[in-house]
PDB file of N, CA and C in Angstrom:
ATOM      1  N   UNK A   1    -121.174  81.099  47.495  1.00  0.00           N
ATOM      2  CA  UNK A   1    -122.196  81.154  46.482  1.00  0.00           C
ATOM      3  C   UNK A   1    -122.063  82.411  45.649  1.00  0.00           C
ATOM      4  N   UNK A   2    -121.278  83.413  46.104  1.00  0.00           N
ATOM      5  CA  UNK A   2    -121.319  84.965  45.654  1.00  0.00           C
ATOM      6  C   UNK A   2    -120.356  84.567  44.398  1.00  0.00           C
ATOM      7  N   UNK A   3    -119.193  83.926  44.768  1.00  0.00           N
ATOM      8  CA  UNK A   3    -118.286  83.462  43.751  1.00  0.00           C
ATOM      9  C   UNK A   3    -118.533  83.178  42.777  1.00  0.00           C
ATOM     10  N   UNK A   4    -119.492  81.815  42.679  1.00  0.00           N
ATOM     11  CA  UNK A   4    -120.333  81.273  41.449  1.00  0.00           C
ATOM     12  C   UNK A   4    -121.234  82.494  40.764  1.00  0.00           C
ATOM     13  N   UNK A   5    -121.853  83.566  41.434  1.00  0.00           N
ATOM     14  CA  UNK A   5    -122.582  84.215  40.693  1.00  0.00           C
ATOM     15  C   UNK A   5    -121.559  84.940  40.094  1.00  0.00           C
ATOM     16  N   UNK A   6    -120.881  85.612  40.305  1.00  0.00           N
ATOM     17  CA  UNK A   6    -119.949  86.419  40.126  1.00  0.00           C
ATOM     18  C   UNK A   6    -119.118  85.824  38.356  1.00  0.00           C
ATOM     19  N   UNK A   7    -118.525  84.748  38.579  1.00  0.00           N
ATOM     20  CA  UNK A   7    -118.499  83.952  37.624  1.00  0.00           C
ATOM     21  C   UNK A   7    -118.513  83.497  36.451  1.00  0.00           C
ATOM     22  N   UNK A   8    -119.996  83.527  36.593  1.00  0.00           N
ATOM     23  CA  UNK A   8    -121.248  83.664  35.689  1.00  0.00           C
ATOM     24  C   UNK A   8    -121.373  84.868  34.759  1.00  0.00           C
ATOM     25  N   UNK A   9    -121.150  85.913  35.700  1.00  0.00           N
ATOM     26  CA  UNK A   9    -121.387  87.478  34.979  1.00  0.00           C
ATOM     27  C   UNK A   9    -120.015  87.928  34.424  1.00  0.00           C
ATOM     28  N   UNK A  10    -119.088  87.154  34.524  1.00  0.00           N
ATOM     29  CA  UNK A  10    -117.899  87.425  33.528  1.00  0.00           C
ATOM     30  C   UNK A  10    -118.068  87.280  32.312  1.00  0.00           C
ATOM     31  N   UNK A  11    -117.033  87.975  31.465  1.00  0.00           N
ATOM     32  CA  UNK A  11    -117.169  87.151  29.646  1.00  0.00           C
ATOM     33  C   UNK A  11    -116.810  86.255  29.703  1.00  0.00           C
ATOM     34  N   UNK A  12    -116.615  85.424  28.433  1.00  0.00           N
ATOM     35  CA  UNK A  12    -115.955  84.098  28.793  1.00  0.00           C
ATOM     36  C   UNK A  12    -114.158  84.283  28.554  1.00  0.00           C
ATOM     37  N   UNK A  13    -113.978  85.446  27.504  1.00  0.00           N
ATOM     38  CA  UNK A  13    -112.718  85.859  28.087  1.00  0.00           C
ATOM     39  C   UNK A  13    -112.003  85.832  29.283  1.00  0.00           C
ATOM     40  N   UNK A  14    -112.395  86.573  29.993  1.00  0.00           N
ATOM     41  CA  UNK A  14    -111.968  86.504  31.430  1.00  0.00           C
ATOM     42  C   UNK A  14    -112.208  85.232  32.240  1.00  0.00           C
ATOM     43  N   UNK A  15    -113.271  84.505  31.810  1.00  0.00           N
ATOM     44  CA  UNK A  15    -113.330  83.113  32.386  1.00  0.00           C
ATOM     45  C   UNK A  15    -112.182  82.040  32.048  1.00  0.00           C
ATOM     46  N   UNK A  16    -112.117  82.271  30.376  1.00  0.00           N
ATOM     47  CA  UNK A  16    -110.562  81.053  30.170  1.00  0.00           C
ATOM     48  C   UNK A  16    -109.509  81.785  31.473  1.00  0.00           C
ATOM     49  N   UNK A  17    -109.370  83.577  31.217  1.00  0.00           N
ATOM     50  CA  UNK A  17    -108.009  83.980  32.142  1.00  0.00           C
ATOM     51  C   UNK A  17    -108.212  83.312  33.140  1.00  0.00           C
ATOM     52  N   UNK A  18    -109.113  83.130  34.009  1.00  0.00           N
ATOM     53  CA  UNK A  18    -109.033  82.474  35.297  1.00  0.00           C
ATOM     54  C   UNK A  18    -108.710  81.389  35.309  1.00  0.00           C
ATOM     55  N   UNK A  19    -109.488  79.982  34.607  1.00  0.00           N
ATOM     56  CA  UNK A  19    -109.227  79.100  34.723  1.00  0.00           C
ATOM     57  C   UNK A  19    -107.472  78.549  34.586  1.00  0.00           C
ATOM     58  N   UNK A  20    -106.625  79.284  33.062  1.00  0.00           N
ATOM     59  CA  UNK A  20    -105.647  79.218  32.591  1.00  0.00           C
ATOM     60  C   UNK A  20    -104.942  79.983  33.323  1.00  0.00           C
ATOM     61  N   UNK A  21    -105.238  80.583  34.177  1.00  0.00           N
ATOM     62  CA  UNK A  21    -103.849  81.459  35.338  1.00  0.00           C
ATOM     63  C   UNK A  21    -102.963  80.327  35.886  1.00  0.00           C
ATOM     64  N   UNK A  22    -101.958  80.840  36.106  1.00  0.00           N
ATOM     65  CA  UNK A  22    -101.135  79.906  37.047  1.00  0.00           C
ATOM     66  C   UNK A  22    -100.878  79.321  38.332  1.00  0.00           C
ATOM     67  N   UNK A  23    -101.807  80.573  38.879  1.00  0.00           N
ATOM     68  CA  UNK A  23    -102.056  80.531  40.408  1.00  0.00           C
ATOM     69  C   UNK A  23    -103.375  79.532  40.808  1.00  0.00           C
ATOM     70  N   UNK A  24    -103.456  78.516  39.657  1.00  0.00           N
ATOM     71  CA  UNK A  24    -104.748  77.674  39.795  1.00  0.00           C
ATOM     72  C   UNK A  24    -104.580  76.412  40.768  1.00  0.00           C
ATOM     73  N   UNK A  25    -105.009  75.951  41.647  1.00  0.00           N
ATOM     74  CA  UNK A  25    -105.107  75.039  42.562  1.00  0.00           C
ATOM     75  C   UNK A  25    -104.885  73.602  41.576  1.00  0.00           C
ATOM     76  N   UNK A  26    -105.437  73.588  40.844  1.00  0.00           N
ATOM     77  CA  UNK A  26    -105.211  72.342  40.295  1.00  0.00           C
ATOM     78  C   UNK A  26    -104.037  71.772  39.513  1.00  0.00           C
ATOM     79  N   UNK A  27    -103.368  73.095  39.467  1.00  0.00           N
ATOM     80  CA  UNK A  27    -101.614  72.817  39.007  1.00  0.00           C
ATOM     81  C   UNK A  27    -100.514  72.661  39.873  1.00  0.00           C
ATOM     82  N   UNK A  28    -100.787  73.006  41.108  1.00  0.00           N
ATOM     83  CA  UNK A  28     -99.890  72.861  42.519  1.00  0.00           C
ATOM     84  C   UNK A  28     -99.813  71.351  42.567  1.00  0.00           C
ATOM     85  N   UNK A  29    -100.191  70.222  42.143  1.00  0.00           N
ATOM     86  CA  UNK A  29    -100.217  68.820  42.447  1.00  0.00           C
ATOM     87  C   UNK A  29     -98.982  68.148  42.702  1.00  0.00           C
ATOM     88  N   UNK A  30     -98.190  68.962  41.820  1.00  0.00           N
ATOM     89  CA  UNK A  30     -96.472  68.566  41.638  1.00  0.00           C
ATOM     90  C   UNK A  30     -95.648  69.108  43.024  1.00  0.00           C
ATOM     91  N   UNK A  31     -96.484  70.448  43.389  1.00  0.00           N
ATOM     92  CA  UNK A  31     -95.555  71.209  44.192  1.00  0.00           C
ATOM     93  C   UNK A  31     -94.938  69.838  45.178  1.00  0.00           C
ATOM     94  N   UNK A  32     -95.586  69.335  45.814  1.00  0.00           N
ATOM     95  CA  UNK A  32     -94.732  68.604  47.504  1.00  0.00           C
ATOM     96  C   UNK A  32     -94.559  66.965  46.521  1.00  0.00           C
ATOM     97  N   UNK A  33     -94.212  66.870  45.643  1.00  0.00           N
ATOM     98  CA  UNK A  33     -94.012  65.796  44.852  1.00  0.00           C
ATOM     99  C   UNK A  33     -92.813  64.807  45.545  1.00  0.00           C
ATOM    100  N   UNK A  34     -91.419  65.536  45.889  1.00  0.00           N
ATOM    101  CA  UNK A  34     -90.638  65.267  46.403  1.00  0.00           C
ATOM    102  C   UNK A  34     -90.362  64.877  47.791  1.00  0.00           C
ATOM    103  N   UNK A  35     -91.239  65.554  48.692  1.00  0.00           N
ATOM    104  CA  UNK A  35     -91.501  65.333  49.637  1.00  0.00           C
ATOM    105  C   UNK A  35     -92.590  63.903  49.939  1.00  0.00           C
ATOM    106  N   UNK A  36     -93.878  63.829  48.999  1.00  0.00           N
ATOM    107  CA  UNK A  36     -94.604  62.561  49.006  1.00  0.00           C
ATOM    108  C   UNK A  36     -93.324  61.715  48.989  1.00  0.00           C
ATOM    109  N   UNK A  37     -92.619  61.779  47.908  1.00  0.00           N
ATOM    110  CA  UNK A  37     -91.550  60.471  47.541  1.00  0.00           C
ATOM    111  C   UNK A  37     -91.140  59.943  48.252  1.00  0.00           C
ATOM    112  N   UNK A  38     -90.548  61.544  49.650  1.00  0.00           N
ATOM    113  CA  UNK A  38     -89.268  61.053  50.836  1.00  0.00           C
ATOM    114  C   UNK A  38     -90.450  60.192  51.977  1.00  0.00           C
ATOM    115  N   UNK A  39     -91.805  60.360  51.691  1.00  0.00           N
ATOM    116  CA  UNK A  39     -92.912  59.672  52.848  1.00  0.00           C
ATOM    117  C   UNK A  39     -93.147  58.001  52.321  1.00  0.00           C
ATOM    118  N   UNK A  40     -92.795  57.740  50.916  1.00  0.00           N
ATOM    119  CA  UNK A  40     -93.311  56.789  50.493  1.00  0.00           C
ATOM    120  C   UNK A  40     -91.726  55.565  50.610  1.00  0.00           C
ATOM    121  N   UNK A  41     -90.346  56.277  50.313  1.00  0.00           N
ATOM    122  CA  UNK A  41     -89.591  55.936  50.030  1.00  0.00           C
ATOM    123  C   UNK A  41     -88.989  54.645  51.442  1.00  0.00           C
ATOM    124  N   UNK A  42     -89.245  55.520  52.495  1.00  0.00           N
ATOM    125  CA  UNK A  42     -89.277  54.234  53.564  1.00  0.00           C
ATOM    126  C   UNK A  42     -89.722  52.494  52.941  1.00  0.00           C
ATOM    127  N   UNK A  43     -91.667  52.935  53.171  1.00  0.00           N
ATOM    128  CA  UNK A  43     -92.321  51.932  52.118  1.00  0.00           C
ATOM    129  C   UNK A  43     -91.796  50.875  51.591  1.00  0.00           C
ATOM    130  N   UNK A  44     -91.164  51.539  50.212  1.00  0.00           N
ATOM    131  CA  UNK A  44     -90.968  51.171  49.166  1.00  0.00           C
ATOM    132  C   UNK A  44     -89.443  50.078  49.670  1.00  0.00           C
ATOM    133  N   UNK A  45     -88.688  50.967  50.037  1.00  0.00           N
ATOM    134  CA  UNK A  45     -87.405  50.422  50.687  1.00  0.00           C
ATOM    135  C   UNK A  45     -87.337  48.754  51.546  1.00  0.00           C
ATOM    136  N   UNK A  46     -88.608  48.949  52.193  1.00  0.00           N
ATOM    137  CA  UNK A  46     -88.944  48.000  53.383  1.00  0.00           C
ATOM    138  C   UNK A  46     -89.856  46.568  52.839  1.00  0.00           C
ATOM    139  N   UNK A  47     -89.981  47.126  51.654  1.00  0.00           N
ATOM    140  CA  UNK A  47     -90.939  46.139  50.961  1.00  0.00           C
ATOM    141  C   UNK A  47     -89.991  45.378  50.213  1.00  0.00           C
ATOM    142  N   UNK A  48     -88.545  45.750  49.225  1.00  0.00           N
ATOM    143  CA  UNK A  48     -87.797  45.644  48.695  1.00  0.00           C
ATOM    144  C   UNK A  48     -86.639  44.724  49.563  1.00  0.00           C
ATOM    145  N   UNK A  49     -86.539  45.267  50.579  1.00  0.00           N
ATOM    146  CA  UNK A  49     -85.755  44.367  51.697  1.00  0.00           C
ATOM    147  C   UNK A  49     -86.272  43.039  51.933  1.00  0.00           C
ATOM    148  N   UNK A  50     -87.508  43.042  52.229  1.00  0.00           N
ATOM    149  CA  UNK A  50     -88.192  41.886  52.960  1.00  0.00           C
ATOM    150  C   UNK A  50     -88.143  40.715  51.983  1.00  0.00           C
ATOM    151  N   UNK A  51     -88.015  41.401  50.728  1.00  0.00           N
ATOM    152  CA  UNK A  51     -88.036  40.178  49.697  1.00  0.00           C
ATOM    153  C   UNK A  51     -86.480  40.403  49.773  1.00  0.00           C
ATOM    154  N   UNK A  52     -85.649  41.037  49.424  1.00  0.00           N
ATOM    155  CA  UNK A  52     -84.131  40.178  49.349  1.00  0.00           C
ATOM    156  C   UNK A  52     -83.292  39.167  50.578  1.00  0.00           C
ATOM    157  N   UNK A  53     -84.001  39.998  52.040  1.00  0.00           N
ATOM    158  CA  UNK A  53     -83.543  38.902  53.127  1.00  0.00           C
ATOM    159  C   UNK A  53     -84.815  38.117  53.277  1.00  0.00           C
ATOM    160  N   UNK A  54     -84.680  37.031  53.310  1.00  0.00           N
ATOM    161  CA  UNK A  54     -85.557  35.913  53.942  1.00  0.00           C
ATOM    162  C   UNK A  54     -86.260  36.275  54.813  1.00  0.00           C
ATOM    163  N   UNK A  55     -87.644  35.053  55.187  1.00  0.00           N
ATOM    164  CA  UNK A  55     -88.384  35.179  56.657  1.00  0.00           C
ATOM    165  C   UNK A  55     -87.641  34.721  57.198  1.00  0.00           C
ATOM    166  N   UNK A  56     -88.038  35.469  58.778  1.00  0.00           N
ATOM    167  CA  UNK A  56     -86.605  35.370  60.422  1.00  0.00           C
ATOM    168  C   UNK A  56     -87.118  34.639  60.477  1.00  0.00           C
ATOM    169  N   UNK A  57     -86.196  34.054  60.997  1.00  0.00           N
ATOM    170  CA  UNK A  57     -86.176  32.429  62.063  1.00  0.00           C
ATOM    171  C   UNK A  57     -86.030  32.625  63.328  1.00  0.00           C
ATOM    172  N   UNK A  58     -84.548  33.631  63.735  1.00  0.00           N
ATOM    173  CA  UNK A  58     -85.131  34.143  65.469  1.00  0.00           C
ATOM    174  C   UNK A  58     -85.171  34.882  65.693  1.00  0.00           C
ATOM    175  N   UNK A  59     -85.201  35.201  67.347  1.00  0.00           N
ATOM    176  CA  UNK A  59     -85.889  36.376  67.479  1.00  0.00           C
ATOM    177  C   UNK A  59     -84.710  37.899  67.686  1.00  0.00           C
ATOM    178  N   UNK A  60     -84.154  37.401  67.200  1.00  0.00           N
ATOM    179  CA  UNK A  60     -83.128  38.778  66.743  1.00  0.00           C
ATOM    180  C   UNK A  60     -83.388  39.053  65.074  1.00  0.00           C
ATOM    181  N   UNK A  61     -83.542  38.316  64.569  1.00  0.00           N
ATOM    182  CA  UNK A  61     -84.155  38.385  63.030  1.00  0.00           C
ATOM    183  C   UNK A  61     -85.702  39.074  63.075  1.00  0.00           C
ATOM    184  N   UNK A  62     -86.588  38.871  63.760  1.00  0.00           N
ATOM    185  CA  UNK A  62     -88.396  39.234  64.159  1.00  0.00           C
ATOM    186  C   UNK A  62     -87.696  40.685  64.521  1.00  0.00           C
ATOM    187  N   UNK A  63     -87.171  40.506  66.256  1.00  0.00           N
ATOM    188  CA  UNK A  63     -87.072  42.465  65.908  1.00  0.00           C
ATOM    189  C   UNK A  63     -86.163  43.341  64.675  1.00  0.00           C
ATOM    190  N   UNK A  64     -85.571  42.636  64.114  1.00  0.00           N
ATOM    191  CA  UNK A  64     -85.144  43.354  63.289  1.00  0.00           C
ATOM    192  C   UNK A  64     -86.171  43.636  61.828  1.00  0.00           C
ATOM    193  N   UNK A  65     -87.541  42.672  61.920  1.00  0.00           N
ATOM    194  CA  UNK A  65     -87.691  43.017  60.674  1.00  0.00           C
ATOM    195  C   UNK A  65     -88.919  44.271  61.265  1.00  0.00           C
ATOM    196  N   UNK A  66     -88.600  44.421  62.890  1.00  0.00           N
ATOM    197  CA  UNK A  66     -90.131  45.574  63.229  1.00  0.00           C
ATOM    198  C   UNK A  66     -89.103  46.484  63.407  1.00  0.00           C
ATOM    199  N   UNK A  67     -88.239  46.313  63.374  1.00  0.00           N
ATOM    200  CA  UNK A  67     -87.101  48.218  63.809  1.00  0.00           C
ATOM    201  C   UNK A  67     -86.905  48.694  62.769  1.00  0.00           C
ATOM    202  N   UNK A  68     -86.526  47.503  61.397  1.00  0.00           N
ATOM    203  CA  UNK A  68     -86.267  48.090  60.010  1.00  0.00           C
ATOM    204  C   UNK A  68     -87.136  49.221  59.317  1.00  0.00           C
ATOM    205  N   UNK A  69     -88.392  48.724  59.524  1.00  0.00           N
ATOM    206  CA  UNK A  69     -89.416  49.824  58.715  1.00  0.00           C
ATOM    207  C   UNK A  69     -89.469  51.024  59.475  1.00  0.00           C
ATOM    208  N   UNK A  70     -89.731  50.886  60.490  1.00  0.00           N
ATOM    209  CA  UNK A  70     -90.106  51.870  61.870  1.00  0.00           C
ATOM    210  C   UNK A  70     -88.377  53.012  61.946  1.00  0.00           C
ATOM    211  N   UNK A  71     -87.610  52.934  62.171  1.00  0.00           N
ATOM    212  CA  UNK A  71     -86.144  53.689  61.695  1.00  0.00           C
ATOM    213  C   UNK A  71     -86.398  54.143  60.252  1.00  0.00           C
ATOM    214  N   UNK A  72     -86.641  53.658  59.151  1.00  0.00           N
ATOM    215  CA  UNK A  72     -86.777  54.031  57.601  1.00  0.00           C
ATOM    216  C   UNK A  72     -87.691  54.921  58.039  1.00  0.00           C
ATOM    217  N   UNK A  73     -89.004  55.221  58.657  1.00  0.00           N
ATOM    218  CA  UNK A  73     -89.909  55.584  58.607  1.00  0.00           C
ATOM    219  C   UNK A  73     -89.797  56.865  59.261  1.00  0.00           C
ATOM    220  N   UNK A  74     -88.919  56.432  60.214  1.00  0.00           N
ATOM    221  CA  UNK A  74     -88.664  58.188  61.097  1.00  0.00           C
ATOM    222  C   UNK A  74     -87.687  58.830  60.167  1.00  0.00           C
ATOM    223  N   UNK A  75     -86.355  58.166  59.206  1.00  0.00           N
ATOM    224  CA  UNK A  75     -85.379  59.287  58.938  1.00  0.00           C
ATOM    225  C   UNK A  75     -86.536  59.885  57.837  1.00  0.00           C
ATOM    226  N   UNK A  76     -87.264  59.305  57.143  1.00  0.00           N
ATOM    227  CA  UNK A  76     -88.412  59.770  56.221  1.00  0.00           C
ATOM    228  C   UNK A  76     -89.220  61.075  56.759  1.00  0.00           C
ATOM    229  N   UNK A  77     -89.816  61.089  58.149  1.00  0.00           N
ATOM    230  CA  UNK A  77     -90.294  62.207  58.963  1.00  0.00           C
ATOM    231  C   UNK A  77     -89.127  63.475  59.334  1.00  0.00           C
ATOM    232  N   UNK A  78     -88.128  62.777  59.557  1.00  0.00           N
ATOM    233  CA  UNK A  78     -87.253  63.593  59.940  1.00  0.00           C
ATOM    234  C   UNK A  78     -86.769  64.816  58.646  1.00  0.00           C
ATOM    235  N   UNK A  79     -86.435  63.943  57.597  1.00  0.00           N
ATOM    236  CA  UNK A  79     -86.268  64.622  56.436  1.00  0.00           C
ATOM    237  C   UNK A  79     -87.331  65.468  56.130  1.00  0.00           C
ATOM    238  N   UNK A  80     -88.824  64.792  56.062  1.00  0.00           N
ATOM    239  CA  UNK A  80     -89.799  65.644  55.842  1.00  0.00           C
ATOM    240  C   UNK A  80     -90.151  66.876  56.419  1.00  0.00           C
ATOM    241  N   UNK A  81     -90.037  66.632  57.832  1.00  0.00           N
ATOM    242  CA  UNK A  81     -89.788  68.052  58.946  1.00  0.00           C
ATOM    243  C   UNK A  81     -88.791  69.361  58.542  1.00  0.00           C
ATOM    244  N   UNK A  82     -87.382  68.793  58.021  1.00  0.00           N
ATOM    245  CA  UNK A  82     -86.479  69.495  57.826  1.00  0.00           C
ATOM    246  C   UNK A  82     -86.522  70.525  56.313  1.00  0.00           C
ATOM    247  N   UNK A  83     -87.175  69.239  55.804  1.00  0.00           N
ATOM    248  CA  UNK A  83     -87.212  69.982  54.329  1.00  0.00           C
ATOM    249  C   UNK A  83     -88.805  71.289  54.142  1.00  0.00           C
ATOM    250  N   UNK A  84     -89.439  70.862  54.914  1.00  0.00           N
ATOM    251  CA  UNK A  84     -90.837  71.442  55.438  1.00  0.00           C
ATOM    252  C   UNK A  84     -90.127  72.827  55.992  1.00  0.00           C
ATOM    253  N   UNK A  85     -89.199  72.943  57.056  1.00  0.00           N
ATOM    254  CA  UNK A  85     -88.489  74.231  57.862  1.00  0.00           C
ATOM    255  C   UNK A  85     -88.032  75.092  56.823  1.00  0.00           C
ATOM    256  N   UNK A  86     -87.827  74.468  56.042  1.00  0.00           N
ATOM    257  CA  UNK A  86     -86.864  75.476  54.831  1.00  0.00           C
ATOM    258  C   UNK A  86     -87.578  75.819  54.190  1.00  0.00           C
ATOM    259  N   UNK A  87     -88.606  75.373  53.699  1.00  0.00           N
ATOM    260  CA  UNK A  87     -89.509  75.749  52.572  1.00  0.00           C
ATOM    261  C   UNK A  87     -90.283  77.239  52.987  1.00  0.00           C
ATOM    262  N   UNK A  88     -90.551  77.495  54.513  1.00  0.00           N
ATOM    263  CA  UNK A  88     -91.284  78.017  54.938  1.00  0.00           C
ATOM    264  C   UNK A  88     -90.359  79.803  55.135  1.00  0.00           C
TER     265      UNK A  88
END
């Protein structure tokens, strides 16, 4: 609440500086952009498959269409983990 008062008792000079700084929370949106992608890209991949191969008929076709997403989905974590280590 001290913040908001505080705020308030600026000029409005100094109020655009704040808002227009760079270090503003609401411009970071992009930062992990690449990383969302590598979380979504499984997804996207698995959805894209399912329509180019057909519905299974047996049951070597059924587990393959539950290992397909689930493997996409870990090298996706895996990448994400790795690329997460470096950043830090």
């Amino acid at each position: 609440m001290s913040d908001q008062s505080e705020f308030d008792d600026e000029l409005l000079k100094d109020k655009l500086e704040i808002l227009l700084d760079e270090e503003n929370e609401i411009k970071k949106w992009n930062e992990g952009l690449l990383i969302k992608s590598l979380i979504l890209l499984p997804i996207i991949i698995f959805i894209v498959g399912l329509f180019i191969v057909n519905r299974p008929e047996t049951l070597t076709d059924i587990l393959f269409v539950f290992l397909y997403p689930l493997a996409l989905i870990l090298i996706g974590l895996i990448l994400l983990f790795v690329m997460r280590s470096k950043l830090k």
